[in-house]
C-alpha atoms as a PDB file:
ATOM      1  CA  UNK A   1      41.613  23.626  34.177  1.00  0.00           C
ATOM      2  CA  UNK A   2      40.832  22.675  37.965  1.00  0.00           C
ATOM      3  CA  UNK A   3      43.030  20.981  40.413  1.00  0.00           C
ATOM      4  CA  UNK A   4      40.421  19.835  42.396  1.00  0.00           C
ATOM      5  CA  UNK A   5      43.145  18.732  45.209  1.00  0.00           C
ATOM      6  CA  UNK A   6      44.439  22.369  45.597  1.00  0.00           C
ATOM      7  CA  UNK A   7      40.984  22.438  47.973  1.00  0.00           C
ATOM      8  CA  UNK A   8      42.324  20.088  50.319  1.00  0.00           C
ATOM      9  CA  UNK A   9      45.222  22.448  50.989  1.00  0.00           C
ATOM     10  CA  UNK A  10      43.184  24.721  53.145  1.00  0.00           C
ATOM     11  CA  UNK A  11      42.620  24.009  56.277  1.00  0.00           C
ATOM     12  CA  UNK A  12      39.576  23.696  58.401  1.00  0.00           C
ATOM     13  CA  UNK A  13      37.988  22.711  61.888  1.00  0.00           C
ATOM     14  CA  UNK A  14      35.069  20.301  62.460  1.00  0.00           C
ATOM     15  CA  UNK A  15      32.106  21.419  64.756  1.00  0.00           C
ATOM     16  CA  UNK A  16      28.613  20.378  65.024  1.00  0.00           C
ATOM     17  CA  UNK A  17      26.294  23.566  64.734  1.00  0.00           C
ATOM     18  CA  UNK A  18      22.698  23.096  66.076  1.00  0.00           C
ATOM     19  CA  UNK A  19      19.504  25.076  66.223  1.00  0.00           C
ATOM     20  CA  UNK A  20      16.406  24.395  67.704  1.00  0.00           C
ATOM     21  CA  UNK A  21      12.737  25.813  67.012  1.00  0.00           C
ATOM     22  CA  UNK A  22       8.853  25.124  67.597  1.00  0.00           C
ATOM     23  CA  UNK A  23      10.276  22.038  69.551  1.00  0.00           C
ATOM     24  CA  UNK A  24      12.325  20.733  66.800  1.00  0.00           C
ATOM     25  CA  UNK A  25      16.240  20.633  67.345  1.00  0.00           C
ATOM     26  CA  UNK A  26      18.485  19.485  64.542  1.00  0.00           C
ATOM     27  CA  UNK A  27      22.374  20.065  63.995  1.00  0.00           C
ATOM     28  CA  UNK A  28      25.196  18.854  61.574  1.00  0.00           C
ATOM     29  CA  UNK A  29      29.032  18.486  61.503  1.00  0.00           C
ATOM     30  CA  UNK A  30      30.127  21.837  59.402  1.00  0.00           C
ATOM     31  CA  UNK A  31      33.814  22.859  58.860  1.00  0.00           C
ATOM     32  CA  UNK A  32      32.809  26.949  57.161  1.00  0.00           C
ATOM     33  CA  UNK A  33      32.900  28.574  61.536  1.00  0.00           C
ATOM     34  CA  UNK A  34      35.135  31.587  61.674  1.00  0.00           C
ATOM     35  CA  UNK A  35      35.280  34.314  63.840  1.00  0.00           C
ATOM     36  CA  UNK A  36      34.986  37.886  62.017  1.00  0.00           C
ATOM     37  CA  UNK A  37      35.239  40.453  64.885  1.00  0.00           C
ATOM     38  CA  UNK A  38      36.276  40.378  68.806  1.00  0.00           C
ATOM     39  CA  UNK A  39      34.249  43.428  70.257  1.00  0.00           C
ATOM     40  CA  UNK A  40      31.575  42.335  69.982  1.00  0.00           C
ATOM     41  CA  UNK A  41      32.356  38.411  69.470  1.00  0.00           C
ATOM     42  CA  UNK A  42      31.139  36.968  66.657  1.00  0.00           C
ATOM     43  CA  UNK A  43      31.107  34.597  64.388  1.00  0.00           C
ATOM     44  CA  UNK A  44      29.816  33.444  61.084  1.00  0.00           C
ATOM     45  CA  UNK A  45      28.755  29.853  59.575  1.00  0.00           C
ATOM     46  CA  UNK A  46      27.691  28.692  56.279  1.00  0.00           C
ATOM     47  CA  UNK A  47      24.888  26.292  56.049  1.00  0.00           C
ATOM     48  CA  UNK A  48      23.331  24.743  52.926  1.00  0.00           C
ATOM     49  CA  UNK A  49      19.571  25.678  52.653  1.00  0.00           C
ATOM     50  CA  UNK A  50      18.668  22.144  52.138  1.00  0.00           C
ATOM     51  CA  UNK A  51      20.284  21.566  55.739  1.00  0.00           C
ATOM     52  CA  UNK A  52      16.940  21.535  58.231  1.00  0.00           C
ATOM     53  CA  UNK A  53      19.591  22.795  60.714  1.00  0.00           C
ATOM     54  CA  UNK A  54      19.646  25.766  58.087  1.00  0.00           C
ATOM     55  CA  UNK A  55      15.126  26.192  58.500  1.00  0.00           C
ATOM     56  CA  UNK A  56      15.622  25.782  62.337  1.00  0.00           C
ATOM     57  CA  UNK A  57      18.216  28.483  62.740  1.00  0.00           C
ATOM     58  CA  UNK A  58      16.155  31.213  60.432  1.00  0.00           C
ATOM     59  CA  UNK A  59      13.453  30.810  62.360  1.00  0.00           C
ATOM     60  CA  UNK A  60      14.805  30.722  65.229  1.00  0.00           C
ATOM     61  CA  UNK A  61      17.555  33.560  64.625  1.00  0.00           C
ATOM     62  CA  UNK A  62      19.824  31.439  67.050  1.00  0.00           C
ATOM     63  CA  UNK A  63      22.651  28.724  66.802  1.00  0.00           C
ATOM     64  CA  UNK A  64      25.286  26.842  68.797  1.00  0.00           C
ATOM     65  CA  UNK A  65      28.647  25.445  67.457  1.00  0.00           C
ATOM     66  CA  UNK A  66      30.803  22.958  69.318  1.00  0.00           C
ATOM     67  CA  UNK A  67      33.918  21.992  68.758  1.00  0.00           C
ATOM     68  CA  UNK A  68      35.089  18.785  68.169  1.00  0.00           C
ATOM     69  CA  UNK A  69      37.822  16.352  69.662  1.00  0.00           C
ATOM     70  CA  UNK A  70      40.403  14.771  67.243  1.00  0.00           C
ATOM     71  CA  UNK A  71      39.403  11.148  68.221  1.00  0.00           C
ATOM     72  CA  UNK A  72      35.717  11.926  68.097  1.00  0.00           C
ATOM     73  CA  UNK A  73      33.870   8.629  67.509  1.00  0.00           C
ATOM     74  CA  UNK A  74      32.809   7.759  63.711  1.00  0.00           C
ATOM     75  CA  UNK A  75      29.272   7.321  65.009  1.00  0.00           C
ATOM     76  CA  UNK A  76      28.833  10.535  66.271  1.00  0.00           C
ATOM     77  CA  UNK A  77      30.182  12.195  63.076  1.00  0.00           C
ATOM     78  CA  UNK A  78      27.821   9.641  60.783  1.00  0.00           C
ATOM     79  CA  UNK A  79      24.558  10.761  63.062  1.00  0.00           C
ATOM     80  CA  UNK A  80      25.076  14.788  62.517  1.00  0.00           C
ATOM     81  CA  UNK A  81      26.968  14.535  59.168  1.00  0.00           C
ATOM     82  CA  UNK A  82      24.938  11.933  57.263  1.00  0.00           C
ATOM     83  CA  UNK A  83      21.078  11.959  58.793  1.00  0.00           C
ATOM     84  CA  UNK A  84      18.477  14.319  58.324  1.00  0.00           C
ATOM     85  CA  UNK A  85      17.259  15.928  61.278  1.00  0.00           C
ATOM     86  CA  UNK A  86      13.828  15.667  59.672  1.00  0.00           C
ATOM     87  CA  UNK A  87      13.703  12.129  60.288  1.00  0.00           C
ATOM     88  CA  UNK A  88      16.097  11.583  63.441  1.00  0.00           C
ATOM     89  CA  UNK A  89      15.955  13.085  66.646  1.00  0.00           C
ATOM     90  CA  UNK A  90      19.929  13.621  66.605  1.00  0.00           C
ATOM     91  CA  UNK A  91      20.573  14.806  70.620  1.00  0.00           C
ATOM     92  CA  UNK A  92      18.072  12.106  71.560  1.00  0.00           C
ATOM     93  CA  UNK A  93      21.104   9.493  72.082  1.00  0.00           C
ATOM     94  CA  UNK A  94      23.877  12.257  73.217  1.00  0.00           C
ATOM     95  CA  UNK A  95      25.639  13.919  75.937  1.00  0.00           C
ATOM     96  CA  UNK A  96      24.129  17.683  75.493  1.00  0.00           C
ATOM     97  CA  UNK A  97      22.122  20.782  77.158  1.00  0.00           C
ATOM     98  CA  UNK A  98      20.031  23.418  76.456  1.00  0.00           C
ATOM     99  CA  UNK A  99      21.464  27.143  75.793  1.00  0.00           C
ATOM    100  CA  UNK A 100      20.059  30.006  77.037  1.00  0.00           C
ATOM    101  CA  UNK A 101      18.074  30.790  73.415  1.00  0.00           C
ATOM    102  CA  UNK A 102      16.712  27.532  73.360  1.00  0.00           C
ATOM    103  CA  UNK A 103      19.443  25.779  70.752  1.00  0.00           C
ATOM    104  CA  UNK A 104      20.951  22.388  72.211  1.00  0.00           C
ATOM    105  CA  UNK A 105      24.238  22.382  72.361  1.00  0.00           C
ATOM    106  CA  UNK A 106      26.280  19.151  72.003  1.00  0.00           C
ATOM    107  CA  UNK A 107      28.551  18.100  74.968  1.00  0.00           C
ATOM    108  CA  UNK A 108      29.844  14.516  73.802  1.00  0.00           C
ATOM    109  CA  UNK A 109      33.005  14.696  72.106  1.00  0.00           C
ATOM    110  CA  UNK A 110      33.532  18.378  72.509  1.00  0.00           C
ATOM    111  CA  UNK A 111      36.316  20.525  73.702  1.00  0.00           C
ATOM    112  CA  UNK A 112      34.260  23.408  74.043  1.00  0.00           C
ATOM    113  CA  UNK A 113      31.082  25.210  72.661  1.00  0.00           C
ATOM    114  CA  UNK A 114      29.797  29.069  71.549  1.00  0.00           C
ATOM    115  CA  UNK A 115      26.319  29.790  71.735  1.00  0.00           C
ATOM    116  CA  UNK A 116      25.557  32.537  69.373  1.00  0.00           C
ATOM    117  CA  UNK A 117      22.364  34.873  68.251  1.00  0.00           C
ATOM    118  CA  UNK A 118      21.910  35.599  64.867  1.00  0.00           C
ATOM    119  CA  UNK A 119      22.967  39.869  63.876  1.00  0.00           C
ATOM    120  CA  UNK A 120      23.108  39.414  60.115  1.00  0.00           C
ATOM    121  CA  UNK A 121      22.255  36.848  57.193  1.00  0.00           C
ATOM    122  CA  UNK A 122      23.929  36.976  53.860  1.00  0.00           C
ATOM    123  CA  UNK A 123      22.520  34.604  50.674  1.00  0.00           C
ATOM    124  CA  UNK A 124      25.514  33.351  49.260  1.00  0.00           C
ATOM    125  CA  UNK A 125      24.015  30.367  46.665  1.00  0.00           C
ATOM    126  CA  UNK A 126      23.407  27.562  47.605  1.00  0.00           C
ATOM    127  CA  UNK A 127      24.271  28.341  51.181  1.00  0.00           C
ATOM    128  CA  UNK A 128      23.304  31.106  53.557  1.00  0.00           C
ATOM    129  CA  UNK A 129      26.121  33.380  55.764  1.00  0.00           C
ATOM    130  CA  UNK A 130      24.627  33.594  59.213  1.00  0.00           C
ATOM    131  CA  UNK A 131      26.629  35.757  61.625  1.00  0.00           C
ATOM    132  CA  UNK A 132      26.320  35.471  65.017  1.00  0.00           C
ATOM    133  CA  UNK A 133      26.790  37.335  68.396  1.00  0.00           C
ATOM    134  CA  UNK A 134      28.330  35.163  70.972  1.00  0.00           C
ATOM    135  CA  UNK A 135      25.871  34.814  74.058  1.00  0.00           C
ATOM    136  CA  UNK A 136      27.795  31.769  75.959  1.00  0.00           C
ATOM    137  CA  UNK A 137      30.770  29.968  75.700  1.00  0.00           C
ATOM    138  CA  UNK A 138      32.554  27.304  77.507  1.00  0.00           C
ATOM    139  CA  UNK A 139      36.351  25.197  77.332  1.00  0.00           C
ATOM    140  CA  UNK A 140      34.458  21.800  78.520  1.00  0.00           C
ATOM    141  CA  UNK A 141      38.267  19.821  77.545  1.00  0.00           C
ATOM    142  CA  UNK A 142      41.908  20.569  76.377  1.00  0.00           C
ATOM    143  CA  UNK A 143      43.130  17.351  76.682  1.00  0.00           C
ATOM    144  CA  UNK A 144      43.564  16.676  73.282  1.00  0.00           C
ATOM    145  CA  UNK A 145      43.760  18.719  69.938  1.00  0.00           C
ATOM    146  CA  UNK A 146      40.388  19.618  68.054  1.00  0.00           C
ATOM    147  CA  UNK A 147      39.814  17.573  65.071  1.00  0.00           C
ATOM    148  CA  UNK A 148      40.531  19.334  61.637  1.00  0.00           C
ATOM    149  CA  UNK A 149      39.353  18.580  58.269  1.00  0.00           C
ATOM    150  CA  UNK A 150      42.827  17.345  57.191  1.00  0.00           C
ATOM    151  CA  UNK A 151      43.258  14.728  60.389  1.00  0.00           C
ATOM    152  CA  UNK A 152      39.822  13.772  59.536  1.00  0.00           C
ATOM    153  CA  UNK A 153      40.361  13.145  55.553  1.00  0.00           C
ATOM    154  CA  UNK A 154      43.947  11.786  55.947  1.00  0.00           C
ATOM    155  CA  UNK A 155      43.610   9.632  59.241  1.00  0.00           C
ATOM    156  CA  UNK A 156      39.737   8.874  59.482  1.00  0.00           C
ATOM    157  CA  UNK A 157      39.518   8.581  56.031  1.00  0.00           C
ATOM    158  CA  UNK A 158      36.586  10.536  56.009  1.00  0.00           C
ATOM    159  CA  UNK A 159      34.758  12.689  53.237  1.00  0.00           C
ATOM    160  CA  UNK A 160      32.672  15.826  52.809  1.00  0.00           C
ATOM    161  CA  UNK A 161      28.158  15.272  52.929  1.00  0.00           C
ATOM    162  CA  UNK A 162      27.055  16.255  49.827  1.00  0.00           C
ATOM    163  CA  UNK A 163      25.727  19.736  51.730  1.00  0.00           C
ATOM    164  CA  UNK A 164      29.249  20.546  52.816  1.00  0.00           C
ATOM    165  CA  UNK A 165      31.035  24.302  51.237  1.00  0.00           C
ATOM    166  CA  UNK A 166      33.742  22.045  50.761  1.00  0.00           C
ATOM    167  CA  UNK A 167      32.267  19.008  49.135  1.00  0.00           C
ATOM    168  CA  UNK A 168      33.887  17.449  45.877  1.00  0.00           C
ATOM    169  CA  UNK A 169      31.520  15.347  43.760  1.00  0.00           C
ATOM    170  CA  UNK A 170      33.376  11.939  43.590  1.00  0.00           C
ATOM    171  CA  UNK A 171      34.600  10.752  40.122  1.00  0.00           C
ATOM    172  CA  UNK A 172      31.258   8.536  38.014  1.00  0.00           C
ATOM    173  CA  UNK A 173      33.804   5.321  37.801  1.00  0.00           C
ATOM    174  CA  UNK A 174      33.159   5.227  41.918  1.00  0.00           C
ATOM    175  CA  UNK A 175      30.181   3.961  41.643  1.00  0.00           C
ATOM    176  CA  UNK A 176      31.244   0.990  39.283  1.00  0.00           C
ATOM    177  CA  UNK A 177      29.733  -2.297  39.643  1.00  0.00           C
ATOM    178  CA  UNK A 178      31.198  -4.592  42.402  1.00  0.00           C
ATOM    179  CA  UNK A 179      31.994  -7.435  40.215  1.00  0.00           C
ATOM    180  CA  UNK A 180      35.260  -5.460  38.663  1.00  0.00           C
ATOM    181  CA  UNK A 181      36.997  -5.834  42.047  1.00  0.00           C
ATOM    182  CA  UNK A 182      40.182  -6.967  42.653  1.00  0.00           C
ATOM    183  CA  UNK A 183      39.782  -9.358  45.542  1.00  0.00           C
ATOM    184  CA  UNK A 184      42.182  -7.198  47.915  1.00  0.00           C
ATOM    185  CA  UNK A 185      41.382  -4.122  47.104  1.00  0.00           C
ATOM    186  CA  UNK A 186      40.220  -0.739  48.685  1.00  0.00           C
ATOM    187  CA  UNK A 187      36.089  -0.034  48.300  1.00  0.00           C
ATOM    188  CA  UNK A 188      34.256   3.240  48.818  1.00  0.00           C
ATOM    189  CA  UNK A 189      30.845   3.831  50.867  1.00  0.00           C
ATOM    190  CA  UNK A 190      28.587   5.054  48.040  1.00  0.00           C
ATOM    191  CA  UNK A 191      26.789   7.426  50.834  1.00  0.00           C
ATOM    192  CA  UNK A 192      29.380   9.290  52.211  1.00  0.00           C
ATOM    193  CA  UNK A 193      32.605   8.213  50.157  1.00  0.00           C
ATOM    194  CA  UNK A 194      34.434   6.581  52.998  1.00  0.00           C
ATOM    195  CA  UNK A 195      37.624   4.518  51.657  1.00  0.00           C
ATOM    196  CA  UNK A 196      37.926   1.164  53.528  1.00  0.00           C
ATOM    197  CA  UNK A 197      41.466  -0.230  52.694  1.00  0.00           C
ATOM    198  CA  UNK A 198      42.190  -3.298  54.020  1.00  0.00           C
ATOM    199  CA  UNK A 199      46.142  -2.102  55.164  1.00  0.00           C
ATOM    200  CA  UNK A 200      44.505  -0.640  57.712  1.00  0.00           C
ATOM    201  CA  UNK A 201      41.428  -2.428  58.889  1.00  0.00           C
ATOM    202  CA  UNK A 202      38.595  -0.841  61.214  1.00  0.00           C
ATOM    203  CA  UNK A 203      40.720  -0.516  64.301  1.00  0.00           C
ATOM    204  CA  UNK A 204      37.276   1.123  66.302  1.00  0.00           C
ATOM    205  CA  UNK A 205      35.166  -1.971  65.538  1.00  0.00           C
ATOM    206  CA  UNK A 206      37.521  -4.653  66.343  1.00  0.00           C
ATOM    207  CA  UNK A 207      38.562  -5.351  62.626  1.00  0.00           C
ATOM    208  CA  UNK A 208      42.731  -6.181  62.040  1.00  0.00           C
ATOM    209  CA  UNK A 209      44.626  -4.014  59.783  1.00  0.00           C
ATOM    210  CA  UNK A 210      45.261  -7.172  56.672  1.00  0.00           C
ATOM    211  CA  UNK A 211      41.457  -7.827  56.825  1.00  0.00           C
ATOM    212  CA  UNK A 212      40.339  -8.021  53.467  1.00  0.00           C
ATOM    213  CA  UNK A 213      36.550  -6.769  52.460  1.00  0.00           C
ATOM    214  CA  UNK A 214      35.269  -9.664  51.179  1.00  0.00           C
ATOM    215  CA  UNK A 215      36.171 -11.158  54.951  1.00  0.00           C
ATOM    216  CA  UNK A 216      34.387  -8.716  56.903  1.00  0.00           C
ATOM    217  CA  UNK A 217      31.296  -9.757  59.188  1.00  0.00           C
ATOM    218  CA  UNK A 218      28.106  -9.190  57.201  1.00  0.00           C
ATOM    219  CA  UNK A 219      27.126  -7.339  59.841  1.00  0.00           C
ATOM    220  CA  UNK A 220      29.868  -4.950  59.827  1.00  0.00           C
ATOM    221  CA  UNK A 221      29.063  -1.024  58.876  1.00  0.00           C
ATOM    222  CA  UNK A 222      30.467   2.296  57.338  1.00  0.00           C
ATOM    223  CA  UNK A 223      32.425   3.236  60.353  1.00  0.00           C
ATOM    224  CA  UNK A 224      31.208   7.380  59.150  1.00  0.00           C
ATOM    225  CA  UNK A 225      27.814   6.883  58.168  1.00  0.00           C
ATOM    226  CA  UNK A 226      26.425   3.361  58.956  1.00  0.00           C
ATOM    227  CA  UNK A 227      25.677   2.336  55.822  1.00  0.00           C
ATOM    228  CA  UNK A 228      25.711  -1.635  55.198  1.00  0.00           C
ATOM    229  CA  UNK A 229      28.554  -3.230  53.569  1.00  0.00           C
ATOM    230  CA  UNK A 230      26.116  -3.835  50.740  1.00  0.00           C
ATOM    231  CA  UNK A 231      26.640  -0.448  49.818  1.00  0.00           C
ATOM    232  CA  UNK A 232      30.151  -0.093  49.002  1.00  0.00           C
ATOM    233  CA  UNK A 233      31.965  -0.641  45.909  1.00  0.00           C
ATOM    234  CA  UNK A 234      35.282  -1.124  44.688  1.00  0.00           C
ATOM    235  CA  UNK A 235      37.454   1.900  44.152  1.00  0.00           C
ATOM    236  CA  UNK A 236      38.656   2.249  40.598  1.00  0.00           C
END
């Protein structure tokens, strides 16, 4: 038997690793970046081949990571953790620049940045092991600690995409019909798994910890992924 919660135990960092090719440019939020050797520098990344970050990088044999801040903004993490590149443009609204192999490299919420060239690719499943050779690097920020997997699961209340190493498919009874709710309870984003709980409110959008769901704006949005609050459902 599996204790799926033994997973949470080991502890990761959150970047956003991009790639760029034939004029498309796509990246996600990944937590699998670890550096393997010194001399040379590199590094190594796991991206799911249904990622289009994962397409751009093979072709292009060339990817950037940076590294995020601990209070980086829900919005950014919703654009590169929970849209397809295919369909959105994701460094047309952000801070970023151009590395010298063509990859963008993202500047907003960052503490600093590797630019690396791909040396060796390893199929692993349903993910391929690129390992890169650091080109360019730059500290852009240490004023604050980088955000971690665990500050972003406990704290944010954040969860996993679906394409993540790490990802846990949620229990079936999550996506239970909305009626079974107990007025005061917690609810779940059925796209990314978010938890709001209404003991703590949505501090970033100007919603009171003691606000309950039901009395949210209908306006109001996944503060990870955007969805609408149509989309959530009561956690069971």
């Amino acid at each position: 038997m599996m204790n799926y919660e033994a997973f949470y135990k080991i502890s990761y960092g959150l970047y956003v690793v991009s790639s760029a090719h034939g004029g498309q440019r796509s990246g996600y939020v990944g937590n699998t970046v670890f550096q393997v050797t010194s001399q040379p520098a590199r590094f190594a990344i796991a991206c799911n081949k249904d990622n289009f970050t994962c397409e751009l990088i093979r072709q292009s044999q060339g990817f950037a990571f940076s590294i995020l801040q601990q209070d980086t903004r829900a919005e950014l993490i919703g654009l590169f953790g929970y849209k397809s590149g295919r369909a959105v443009d994701k460094f047309a609204s952000v801070r970023h620049r151009t590395g010298q192999t063509g990859v963008p490299i993202l500047l907003e919420d960052a503490l600093a940045w590797f630019e690396c060239k791909v040396v060796q690719t390893l199929d692993v499943g349903t993910h391929l092991l690129f390992i890169g050779e650091v080109v360019a690097g730059e500290l852009i920020s240490d004023a604050q600690p980088p955000l971690t997997y665990a500050y972003y699961r406990e704290v944010k209340k954040g969860k996993a995409p679906k394409n993540a190493p790490t990802y846990i498919p949620p229990a079936s009874t999550a996506a239970a019909p909305p009626a079974a709710a107990a007025p005061a309870g917690k609810y779940v984003c059925t796209v990314c798994h978010f938890v709001y709980d209404p003991e703590q409110g949505d501090p970033h959008a100007g919603i009171p910890a003691g606000t309950r769901f039901e009395d949210l704006p209908e306006g109001w949005v996944c503060p990870v992924c955007g969805a609408p609050k149509s989309d959530f459902v009561p956690q069971t």
